[in-house]
Protein backbone atom coordinates (compact mmCIF):
# COMPACT_ATOMS: atom_id res chain seq x y z
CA UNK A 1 108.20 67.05 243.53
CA UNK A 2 105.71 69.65 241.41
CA UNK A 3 103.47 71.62 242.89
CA UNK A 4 100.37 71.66 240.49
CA UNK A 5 98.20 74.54 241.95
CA UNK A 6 94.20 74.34 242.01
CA UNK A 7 91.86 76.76 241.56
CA UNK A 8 91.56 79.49 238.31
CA UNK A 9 94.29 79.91 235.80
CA UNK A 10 97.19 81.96 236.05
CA UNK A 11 98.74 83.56 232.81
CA UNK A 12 102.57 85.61 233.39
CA UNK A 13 102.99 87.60 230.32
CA UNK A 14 105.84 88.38 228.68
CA UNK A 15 105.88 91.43 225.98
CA UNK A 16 107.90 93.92 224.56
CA UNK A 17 109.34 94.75 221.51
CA UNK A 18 111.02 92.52 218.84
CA UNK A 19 114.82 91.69 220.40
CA UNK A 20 113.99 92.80 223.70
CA UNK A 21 114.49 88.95 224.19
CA UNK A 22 110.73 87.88 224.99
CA UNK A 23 111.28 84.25 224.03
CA UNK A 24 115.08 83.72 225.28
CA UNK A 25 113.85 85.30 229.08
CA UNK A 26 110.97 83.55 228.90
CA UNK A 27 112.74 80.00 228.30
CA UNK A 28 114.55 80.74 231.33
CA UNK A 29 111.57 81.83 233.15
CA UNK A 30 110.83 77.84 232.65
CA UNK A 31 113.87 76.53 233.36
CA UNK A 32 113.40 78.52 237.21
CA UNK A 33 110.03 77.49 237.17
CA UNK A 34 110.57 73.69 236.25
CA UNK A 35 113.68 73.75 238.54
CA UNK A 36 111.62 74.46 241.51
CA UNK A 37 108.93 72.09 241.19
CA UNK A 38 106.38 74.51 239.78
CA UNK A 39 104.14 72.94 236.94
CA UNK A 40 103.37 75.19 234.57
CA UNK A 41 103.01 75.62 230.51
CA UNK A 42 104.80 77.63 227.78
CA UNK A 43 103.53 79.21 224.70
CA UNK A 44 104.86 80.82 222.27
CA UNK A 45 102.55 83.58 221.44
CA UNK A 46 103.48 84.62 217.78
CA UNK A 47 102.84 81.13 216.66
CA UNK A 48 99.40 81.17 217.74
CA UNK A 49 98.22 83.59 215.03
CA UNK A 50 100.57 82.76 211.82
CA UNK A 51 98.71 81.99 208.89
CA UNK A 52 98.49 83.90 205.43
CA UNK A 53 96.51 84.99 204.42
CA UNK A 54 94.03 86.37 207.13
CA UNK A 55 91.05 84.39 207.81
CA UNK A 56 87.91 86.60 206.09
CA UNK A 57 86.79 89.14 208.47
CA UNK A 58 89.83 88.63 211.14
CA UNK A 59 92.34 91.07 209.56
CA UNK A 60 94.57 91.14 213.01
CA UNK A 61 94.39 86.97 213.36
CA UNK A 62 93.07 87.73 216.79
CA UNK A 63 90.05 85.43 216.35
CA UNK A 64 92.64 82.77 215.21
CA UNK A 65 94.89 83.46 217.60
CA UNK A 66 92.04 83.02 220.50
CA UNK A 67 90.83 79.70 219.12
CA UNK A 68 94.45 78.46 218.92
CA UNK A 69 95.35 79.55 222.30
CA UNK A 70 91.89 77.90 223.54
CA UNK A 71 92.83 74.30 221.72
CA UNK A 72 96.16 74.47 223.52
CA UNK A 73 95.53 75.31 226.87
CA UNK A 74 92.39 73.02 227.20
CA UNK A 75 95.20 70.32 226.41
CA UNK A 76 97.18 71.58 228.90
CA UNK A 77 94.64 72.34 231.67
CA UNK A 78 93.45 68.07 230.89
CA UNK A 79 96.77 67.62 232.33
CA UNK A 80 96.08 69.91 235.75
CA UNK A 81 98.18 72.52 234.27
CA UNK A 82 96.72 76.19 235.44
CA UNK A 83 100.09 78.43 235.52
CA UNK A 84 100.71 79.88 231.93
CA UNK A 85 104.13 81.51 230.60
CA UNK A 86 102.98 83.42 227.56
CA UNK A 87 105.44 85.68 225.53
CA UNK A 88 104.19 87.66 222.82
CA UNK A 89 105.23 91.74 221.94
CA UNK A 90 101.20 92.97 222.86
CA UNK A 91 100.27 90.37 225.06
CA UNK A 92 100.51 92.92 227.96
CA UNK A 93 98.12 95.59 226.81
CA UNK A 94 95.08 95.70 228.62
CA UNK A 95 93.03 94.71 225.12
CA UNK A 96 94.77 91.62 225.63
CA UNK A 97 92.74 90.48 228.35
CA UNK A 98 90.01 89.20 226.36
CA UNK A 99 92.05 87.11 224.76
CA UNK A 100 93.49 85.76 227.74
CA UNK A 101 89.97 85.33 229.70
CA UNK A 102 88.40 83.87 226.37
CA UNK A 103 90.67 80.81 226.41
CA UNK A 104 91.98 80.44 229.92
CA UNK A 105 88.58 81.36 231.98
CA UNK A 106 86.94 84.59 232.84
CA UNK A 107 88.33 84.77 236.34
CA UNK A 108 92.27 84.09 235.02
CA UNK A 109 95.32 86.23 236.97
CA UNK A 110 97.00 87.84 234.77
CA UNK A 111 100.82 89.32 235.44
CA UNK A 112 101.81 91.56 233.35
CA UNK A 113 105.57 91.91 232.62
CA UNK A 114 106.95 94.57 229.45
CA UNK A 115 110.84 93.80 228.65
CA UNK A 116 112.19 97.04 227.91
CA UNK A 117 116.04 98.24 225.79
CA UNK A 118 117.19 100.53 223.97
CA UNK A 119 116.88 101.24 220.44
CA UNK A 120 120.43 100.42 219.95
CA UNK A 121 120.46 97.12 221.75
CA UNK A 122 117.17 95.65 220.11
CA UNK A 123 118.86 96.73 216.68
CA UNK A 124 122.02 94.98 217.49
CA UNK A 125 120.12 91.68 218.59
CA UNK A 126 117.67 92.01 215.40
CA UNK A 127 120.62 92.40 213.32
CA UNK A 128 122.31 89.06 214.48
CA UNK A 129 119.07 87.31 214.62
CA UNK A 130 117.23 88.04 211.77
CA UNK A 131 119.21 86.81 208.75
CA UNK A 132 116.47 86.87 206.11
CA UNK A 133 114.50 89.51 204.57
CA UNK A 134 112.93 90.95 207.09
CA UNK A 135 115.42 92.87 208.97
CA UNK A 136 114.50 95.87 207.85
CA UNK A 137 110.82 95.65 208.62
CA UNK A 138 111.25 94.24 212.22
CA UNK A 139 113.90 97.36 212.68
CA UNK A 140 111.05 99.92 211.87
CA UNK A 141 108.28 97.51 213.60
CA UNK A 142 110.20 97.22 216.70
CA UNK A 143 110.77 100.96 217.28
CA UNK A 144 107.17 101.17 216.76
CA UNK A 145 106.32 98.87 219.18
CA UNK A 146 108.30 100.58 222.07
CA UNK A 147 106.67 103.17 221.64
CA UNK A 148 102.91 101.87 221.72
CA UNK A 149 103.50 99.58 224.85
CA UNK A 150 105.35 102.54 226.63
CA UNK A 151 102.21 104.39 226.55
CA UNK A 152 99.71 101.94 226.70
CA UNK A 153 100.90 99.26 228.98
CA UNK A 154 98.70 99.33 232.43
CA UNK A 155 99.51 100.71 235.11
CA UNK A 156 100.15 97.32 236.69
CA UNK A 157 102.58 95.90 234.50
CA UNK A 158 106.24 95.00 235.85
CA UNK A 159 108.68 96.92 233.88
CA UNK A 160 112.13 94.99 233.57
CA UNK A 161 115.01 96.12 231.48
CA UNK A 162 117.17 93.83 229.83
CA UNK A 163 120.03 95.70 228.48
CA UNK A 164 123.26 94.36 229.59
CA UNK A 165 122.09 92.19 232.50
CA UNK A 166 121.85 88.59 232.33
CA UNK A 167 118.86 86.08 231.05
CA UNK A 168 119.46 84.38 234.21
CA UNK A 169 119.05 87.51 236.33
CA UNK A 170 115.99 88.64 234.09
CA UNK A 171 114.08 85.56 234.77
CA UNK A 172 114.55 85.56 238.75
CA UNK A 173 113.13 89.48 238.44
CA UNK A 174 110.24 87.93 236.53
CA UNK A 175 109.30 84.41 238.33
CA UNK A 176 109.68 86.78 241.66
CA UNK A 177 106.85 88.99 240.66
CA UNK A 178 104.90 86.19 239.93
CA UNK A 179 104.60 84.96 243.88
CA UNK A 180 104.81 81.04 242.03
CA UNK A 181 107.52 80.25 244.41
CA UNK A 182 105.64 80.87 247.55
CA UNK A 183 102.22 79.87 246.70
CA UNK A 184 101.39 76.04 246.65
């Protein structure tokens, strides 16, 4: 049986950099999730704001990326849906919020959760993954990236490192600091 829970939204956000394995962990997250009867939603973050060129005056695609993220979720909340598993690399950082209150409701929880490796294991899983012409670019963009969420990431976002452990193991760490399992 699912458990659809009432009351405000619920968002459990996955970021970190490019190959810290966002979207693999947070596929698994679901399976867990769906596995124990807990209804919930997925999105894809990074899909939410690709279009080129920019829209005029939205240089970042975060006004795009807002309206997007609206559309979708009101489809999903018609359904009773009100648990969200969101991954995107910034999606963490406390200027996030907006975007998250904007489309999910002012008075969403939001749990925070930053996917941390190395430099050499992100550059070994960008390497095998990335097979066109931007290998390079996500390389330099990833390091970057560590770097900003290290130091900007609140306070009361779960840290959880992926290097050599398993997806499976990953995902239990996550859905557990979620409380999803125990609440109705």
């Amino acid at each position: 049986m699912t458990r659809r829970p009432t009351g405000p939204a619920e968002a459990l956000l996955i970021g970190g950099r490019a190959g810290v394995g966002k979207t693999t962990v947070g596929w698994e997250v679901s399976a867990q999730l769906r596995a124990a009867g807990v209804a919930h939603a997925v999105i894809e973050g990074d899909f939410m704001g690709q279009v080129h060129p920019a829209p005029p005056g939205d240089p970042h695609r975060a006004g795009v990326t807002e309206r997007n993220l609206r559309a979708v979720w009101g489809n999903y909340a018609e359904l009773g849906h009100r648990r969200l598993v969101y991954t995107n690399t910034v999606s963490v950082l406390a200027e996030s919020a907006g975007l998250f209150e904007g489309a999910l409701g002012a008075d969403v929880r939001l749990v925070r959760v930053l996917l941390t490796a190395t430099d050499e294991t992100t550059a070994g899983r960008l390497e095998r993954r990335e097979i066109g012409s931007e290998l390079g670019r996500e390389l330099e963009n990833s390091v970057h990236k560590a770097r900003l969420l290290d130091e900007r990431a609140p306070a009361d976002t779960v840290r959880v490192a992926t290097d050599d452990r398993a997806v499976t193991d990953i995902a239990r760490e996550i859905v557990a600091a979620t409380g999803w399992l125990t609440e109705g």
